[in-house]
Protein backbone atom coordinates (compact mmCIF):
# COMPACT_ATOMS: atom_id res chain seq x y z
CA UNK A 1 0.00 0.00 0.00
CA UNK A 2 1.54 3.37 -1.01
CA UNK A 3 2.44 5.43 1.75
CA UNK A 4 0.60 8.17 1.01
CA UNK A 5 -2.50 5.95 1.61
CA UNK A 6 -1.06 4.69 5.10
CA UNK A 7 -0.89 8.55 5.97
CA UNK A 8 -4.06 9.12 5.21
CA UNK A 9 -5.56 6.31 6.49
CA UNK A 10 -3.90 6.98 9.95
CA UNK A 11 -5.06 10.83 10.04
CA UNK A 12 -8.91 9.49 9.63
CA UNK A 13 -8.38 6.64 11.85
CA UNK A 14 -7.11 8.92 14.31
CA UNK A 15 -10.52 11.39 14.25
CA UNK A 16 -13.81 10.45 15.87
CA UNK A 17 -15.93 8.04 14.08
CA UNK A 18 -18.45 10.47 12.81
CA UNK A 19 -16.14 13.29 11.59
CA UNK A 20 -15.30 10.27 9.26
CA UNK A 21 -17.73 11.00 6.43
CA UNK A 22 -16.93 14.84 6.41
CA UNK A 23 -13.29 13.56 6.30
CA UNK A 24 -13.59 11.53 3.69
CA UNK A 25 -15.87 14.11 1.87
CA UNK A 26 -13.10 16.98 2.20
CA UNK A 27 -10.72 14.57 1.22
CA UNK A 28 -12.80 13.88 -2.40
CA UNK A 29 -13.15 17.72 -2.31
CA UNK A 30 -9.19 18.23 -2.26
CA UNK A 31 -8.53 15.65 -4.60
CA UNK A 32 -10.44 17.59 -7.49
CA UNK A 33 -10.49 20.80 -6.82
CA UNK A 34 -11.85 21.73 -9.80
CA UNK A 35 -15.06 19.35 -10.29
CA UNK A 36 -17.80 20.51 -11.76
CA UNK A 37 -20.70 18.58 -10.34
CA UNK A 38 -21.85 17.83 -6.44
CA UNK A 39 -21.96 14.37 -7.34
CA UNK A 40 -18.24 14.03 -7.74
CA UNK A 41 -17.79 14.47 -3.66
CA UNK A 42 -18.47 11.05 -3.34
CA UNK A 43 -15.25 8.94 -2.43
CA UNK A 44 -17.00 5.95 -4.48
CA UNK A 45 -16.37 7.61 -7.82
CA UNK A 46 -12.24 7.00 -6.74
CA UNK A 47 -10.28 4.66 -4.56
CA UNK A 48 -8.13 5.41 -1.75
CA UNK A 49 -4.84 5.36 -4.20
CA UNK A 50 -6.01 8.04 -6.43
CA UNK A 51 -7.74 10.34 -4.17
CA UNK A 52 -4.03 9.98 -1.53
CA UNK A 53 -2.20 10.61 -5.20
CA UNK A 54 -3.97 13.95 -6.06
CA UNK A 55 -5.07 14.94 -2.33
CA UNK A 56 -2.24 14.29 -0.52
CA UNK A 57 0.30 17.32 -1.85
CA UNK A 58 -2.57 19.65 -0.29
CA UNK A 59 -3.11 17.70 2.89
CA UNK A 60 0.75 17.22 3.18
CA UNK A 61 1.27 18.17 7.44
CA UNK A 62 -2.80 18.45 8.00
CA UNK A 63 -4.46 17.09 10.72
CA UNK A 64 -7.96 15.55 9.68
CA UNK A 65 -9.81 18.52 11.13
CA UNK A 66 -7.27 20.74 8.92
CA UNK A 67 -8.30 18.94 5.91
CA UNK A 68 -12.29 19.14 6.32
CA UNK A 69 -11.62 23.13 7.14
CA UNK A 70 -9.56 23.26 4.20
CA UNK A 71 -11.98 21.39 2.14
CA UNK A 72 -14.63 24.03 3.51
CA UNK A 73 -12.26 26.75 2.07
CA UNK A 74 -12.11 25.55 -1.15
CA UNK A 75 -15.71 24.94 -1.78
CA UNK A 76 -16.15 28.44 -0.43
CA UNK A 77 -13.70 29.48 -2.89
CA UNK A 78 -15.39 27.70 -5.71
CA UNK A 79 -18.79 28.55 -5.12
CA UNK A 80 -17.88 32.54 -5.21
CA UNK A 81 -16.64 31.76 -8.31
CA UNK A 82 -19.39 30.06 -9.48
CA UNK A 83 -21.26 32.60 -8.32
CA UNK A 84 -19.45 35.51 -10.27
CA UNK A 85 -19.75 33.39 -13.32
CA UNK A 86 -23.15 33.18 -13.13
CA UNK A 87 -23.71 36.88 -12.22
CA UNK A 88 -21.68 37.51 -15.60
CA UNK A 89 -23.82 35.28 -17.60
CA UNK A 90 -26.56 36.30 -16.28
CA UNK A 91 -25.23 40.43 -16.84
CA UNK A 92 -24.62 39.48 -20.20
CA UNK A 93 -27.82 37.81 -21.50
CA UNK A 94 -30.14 40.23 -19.64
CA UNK A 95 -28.23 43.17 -22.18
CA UNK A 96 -28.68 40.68 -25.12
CA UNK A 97 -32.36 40.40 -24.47
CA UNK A 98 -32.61 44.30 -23.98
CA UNK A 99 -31.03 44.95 -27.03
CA UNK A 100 -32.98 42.08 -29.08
CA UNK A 101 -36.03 43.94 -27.21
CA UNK A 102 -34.83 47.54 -28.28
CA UNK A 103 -34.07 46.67 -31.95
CA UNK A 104 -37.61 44.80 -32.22
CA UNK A 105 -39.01 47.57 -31.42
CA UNK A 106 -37.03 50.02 -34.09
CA UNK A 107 -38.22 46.84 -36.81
CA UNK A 108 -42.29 47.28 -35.49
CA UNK A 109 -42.28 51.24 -36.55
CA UNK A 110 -42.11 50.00 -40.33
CA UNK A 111 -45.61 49.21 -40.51
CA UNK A 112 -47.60 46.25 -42.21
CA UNK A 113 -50.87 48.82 -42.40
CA UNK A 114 -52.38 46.42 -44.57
CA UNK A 115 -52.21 42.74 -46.17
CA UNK A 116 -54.01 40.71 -48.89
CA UNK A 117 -53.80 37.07 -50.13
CA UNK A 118 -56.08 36.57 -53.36
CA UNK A 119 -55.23 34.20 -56.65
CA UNK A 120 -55.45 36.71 -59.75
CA UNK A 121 -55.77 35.44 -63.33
CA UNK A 122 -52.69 36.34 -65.44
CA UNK A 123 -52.89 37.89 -68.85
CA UNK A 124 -52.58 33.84 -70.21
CA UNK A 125 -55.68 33.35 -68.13
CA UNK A 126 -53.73 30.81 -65.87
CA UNK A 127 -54.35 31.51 -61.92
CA UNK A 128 -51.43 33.14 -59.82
CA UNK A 129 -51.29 33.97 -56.54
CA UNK A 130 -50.54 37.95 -55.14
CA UNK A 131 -50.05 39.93 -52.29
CA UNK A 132 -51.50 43.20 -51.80
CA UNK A 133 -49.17 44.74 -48.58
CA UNK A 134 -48.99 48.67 -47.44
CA UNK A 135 -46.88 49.57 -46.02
CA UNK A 136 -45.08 52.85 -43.60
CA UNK A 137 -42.03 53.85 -42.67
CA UNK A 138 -42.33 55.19 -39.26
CA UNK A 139 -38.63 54.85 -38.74
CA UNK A 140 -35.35 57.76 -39.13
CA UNK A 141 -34.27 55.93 -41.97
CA UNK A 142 -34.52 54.90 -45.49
CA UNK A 143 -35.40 51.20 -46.07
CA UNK A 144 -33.81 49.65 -49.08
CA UNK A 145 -34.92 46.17 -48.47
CA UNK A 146 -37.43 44.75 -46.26
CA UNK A 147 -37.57 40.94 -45.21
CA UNK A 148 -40.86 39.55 -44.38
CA UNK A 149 -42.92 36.71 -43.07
CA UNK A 150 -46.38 35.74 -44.19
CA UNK A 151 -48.50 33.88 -43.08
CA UNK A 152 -52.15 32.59 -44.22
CA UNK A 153 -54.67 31.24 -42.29
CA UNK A 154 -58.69 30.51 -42.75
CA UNK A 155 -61.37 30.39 -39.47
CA UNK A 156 -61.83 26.72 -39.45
CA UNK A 157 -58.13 25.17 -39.64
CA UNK A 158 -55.84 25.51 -36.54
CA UNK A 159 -52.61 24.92 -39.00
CA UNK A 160 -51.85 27.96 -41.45
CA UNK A 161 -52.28 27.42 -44.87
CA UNK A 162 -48.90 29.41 -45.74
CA UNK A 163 -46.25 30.31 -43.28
CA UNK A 164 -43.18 31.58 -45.33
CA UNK A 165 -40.35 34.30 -45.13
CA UNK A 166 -39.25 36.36 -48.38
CA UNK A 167 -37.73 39.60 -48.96
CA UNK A 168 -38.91 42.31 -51.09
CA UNK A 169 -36.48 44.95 -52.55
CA UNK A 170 -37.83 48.78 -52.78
CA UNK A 171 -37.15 50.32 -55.90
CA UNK A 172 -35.73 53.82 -55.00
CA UNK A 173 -36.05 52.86 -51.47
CA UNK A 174 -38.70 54.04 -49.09
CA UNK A 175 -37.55 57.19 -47.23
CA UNK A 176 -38.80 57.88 -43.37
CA UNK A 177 -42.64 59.13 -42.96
CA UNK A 178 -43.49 57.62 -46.41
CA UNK A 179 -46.34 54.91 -47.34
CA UNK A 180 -46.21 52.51 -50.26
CA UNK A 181 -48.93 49.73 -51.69
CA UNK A 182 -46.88 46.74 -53.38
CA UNK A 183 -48.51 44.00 -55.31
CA UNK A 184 -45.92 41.27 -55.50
CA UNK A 185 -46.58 38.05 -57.33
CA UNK A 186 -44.94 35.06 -55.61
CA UNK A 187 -43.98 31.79 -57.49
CA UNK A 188 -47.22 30.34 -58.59
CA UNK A 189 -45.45 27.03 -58.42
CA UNK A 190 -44.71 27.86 -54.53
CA UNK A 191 -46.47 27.58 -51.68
CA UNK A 192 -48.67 30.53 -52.54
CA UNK A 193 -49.56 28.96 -55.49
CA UNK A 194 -51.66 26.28 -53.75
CA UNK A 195 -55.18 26.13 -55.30
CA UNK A 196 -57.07 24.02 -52.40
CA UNK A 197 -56.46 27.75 -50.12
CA UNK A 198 -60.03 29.22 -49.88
CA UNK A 199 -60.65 32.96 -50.84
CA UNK A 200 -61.94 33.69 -47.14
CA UNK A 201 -58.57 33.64 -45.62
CA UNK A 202 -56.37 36.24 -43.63
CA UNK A 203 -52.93 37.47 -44.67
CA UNK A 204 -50.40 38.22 -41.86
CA UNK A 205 -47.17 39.75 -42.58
CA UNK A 206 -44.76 40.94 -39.87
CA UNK A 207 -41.44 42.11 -40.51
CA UNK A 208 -38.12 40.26 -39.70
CA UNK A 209 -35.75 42.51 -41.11
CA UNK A 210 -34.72 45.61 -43.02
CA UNK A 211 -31.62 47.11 -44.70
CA UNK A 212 -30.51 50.57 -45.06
CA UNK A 213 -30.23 52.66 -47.83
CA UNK A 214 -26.01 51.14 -48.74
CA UNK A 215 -27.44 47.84 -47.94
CA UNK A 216 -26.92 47.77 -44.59
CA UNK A 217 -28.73 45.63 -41.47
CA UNK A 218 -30.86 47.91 -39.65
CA UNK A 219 -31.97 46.44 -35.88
CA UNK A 220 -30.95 43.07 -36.27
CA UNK A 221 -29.92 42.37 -32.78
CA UNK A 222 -30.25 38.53 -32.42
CA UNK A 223 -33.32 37.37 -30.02
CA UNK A 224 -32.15 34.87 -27.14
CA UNK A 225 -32.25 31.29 -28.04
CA UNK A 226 -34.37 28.94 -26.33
CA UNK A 227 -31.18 27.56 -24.21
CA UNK A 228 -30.34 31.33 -23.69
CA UNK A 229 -33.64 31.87 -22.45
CA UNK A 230 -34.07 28.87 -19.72
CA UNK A 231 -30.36 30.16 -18.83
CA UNK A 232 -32.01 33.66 -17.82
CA UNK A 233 -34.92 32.23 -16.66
CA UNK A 234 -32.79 29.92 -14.11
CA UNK A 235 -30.57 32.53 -13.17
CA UNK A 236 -33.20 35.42 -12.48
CA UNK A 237 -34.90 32.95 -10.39
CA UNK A 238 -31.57 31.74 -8.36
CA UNK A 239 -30.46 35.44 -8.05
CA UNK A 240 -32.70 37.72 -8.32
CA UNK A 241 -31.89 39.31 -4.95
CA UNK A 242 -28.03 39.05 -5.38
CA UNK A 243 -28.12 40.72 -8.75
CA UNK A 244 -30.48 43.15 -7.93
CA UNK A 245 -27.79 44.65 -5.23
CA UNK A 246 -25.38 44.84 -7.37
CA UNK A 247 -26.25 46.72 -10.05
CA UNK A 248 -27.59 49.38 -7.35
């Protein structure tokens, strides 16, 4: 048996029986200082030769009570850590969703005022499908490009009929204040182009993006993922109180 294991065998044969446990707890707790999980304090998960190879450099002249203070040092240690990690994410995902919030915001003052679904004929007498959108530009600035989803539903079917994205470029742009009507005239061999749609059906169109006059992204601050937004969620919940006092 190694030595290291006699010396650390002797040291928790030499405490009272039930500061055992905690002892053999804080000894887990010094062997991996840097675990990630609770679960990893049980002494199962190694045997006595690997936790007296990694533990016993930091236990080296400790008496047993020594080694479960020690122990209590470095989980202190590790959960302010933890704990300013945590503060960060949390920090840092509570500005992305403000800005995804702000920039949605910017998007929703370019206005769908109006939408239409209908099938037209074309000049061949063949049926195509067309959208009838106005639209305003209640923003500071001139939209060259405008990306859009649409989406077509009827009364009596939960499921939408059409539920597509698309982009639509403005010829000359539309400057701030100003209105427009288009009449675009999707793929008749697309989606829109389905002939078993009804004529009693309502057009939706919000708007998921827009470009600048040079072509640039206007507002496009990314939303929170879902993952992003059970990471708030858990972390507004578990410090709520903490964070609160420190951004005061």
């Amino acid at each position: 048996m190694p030595a290291a294991v006699v010396s650390i065998e002797n040291v928790r044969e030499a405490m009272p029986a039930y500061k055992r446990d905690e002892f053999d707890k804080a000894l887990a707790i010094m062997a991996m200082p840097n675990f990630g999980s609770m679960a990893l304090l049980s002494p199962k998960r190694m045997n006595a030769a690997e936790i007296a190879e990694s533990a016993n450099v930091r236990m080296h002249g400790l008496t047993g009570d020594q080694v479960i203070k020690r122990a209590d040092d470095i989980l202190r240690e590790r959960r302010a850590r933890e704990r300013q990690q945590a503060l960060s994410t949390l920090a840092r995902l509570t500005e992305k969703q403000a800005r995804a919030a702000k920039d949605r915001e910017q998007r929703e003052r370019f206005s769908i005022d109006n939408a239409r679904y209908y099938i037209s004929q074309s000049p061949y007498g063949t049926p195509e499908p067309a959208l009838d959108i106005e639209v305003t530009n209640h923003t500071e600035q001139a939209v060259s490009q405008v990306f859009l989803r649409g989406v077509v539903t009827s009364a009596d079917r939960s499921a939408p009929w059409i539920d597509e994205t698309f982009y639509y470029v403005i010829a000359g742009g539309l400057e701030a204040g100003e209105t427009a009507m288009w009449r675009l005239a999707p793929n008749r061999f697309s989606a829109w182009g389905n002939t078993q749609i009804p004529s009693d059906v309502s057009l939706t169109v919000t708007v998921e993006g827009l470009q600048d006059a040079q072509g640039n992204p206007l507002w496009d601050s990314p939303e929170l993922s879902k993952s992003e937004v059970e990471r708030l969620e858990h972390l507004s919940h578990e410090y709520q109180g903490i964070a609160l006092s420190t951004t005061q």
